[in-house]
Protein backbone atom coordinates (compact mmCIF):
# COMPACT_ATOMS: atom_id res chain seq x y z
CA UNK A 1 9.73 40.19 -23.14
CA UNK A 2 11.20 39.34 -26.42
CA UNK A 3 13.67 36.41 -27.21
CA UNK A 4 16.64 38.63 -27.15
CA UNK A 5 15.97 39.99 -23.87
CA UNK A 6 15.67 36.59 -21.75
CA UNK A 7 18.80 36.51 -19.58
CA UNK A 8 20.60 33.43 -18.74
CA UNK A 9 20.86 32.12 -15.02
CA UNK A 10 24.13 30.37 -14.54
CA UNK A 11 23.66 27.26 -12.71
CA UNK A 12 25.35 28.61 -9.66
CA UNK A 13 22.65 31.31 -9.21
CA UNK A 14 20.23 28.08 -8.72
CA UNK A 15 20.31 26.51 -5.69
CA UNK A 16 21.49 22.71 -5.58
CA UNK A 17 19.03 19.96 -5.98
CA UNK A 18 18.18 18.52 -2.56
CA UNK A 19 17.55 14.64 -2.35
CA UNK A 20 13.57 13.93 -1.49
CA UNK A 21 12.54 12.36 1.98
CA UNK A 22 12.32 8.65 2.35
CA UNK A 23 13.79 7.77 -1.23
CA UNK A 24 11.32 9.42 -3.01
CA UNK A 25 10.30 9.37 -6.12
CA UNK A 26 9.67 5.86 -6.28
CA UNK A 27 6.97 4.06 -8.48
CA UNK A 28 4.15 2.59 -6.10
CA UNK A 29 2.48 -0.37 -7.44
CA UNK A 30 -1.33 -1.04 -6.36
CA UNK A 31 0.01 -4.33 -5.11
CA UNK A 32 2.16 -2.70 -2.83
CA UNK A 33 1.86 -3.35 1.14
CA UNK A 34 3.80 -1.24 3.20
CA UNK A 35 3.05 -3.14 6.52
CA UNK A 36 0.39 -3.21 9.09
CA UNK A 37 0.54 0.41 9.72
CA UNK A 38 0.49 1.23 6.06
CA UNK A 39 3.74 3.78 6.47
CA UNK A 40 7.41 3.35 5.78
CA UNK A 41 8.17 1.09 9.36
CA UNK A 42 6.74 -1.16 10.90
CA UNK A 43 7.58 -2.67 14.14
CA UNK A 44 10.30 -0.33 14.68
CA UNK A 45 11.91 -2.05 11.68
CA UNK A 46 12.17 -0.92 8.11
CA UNK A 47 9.45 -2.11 5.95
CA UNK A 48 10.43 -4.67 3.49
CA UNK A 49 11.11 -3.77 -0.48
CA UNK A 50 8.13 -3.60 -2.52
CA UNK A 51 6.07 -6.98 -2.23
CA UNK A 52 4.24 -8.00 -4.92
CA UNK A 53 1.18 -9.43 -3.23
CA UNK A 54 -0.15 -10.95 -6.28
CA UNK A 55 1.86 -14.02 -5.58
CA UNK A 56 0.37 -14.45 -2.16
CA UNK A 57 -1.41 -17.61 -0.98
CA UNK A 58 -4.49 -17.86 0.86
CA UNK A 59 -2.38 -18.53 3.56
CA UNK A 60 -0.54 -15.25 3.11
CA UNK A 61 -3.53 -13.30 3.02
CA UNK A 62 -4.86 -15.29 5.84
CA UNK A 63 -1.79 -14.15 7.52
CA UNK A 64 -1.50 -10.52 6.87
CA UNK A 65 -5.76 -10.52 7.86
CA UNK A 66 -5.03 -11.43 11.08
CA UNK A 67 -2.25 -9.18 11.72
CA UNK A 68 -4.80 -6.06 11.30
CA UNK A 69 -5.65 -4.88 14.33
CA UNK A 70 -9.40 -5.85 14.45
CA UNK A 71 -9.61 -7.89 11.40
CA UNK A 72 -8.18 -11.10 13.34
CA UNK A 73 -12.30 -12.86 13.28
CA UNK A 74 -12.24 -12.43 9.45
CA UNK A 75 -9.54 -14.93 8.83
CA UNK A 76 -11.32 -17.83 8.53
CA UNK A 77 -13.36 -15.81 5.91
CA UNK A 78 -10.53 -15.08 3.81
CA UNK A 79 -9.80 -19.18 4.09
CA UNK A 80 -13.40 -20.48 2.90
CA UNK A 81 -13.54 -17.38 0.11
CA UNK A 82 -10.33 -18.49 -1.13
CA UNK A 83 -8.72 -15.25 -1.42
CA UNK A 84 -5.03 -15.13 -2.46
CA UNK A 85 -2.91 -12.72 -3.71
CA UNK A 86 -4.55 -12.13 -6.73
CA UNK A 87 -8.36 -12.00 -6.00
CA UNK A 88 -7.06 -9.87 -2.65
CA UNK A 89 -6.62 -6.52 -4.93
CA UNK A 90 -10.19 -6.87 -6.40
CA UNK A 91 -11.93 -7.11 -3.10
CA UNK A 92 -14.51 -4.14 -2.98
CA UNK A 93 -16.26 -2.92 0.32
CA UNK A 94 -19.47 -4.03 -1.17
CA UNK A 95 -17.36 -7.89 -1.82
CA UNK A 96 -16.30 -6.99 2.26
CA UNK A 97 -19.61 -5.66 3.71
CA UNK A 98 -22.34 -8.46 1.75
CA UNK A 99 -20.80 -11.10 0.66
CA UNK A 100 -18.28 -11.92 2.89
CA UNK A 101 -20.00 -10.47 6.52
CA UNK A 102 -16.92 -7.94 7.21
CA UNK A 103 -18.36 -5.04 9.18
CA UNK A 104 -17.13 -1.46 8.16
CA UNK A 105 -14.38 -1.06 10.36
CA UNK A 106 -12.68 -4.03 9.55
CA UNK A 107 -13.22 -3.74 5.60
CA UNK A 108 -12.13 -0.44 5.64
CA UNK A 109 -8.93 -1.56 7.14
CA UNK A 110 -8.66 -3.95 4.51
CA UNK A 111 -9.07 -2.04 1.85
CA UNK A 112 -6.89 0.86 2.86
CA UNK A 113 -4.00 -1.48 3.38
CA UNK A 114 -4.34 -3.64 -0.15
């Protein structure tokens, strides 16, 4: 089909844009927690805007450790590592398994949440 033989669609013939579920698109940063269920709610309640968990304490790490459901025994772990905000992202499941004790269940949780 040559140049001169494309036809034009008005804009009417298309059909209107439809808005994406959930607010989508949105930019996901790999410091992003979306709760303790990892989805859009938790609690019933709206998850909070994007939180930049690189300016977590220990304590806040501590804290969202023990609110995974199985991972409660590993805060303490967290506490003597020193793990904040920062180092939390660069945890492996290798870090998880050997150095730090985690079993797989737990470190898998971990992981899939950070």
């Amino acid at each position: 089909m040559g140049k001169a033989e494309v036809k034009y669609l008005p804009p009417t013939s298309l059909p209107a844009p439809q808005p994406l579920p959930f607010g989508f698109p949105y930019t996901v940063s790999p410091y992003f927690h979306a709760g303790t269920m990892g989805g859009l709610f938790l609690d019933g309640e709206e998850s909070p805007a994007l939180e930049d968990i690189s300016k977590w304490t220990v304590e806040d790490v501590c804290s969202f450790v023990s609110n995974l459901s199985g991972c409660t025994e590993y805060t303490q772990v967290f506490r003597e590592q020193a793990i904040d905000g920062e180092t939390l992202p660069l945890l492996t499941e290798e870090h998880l398994l050997n150095n730090m004790g985690l079993k797989l269940g737990p470190a898998l949780k971990i992981r899939s949440q950070v």
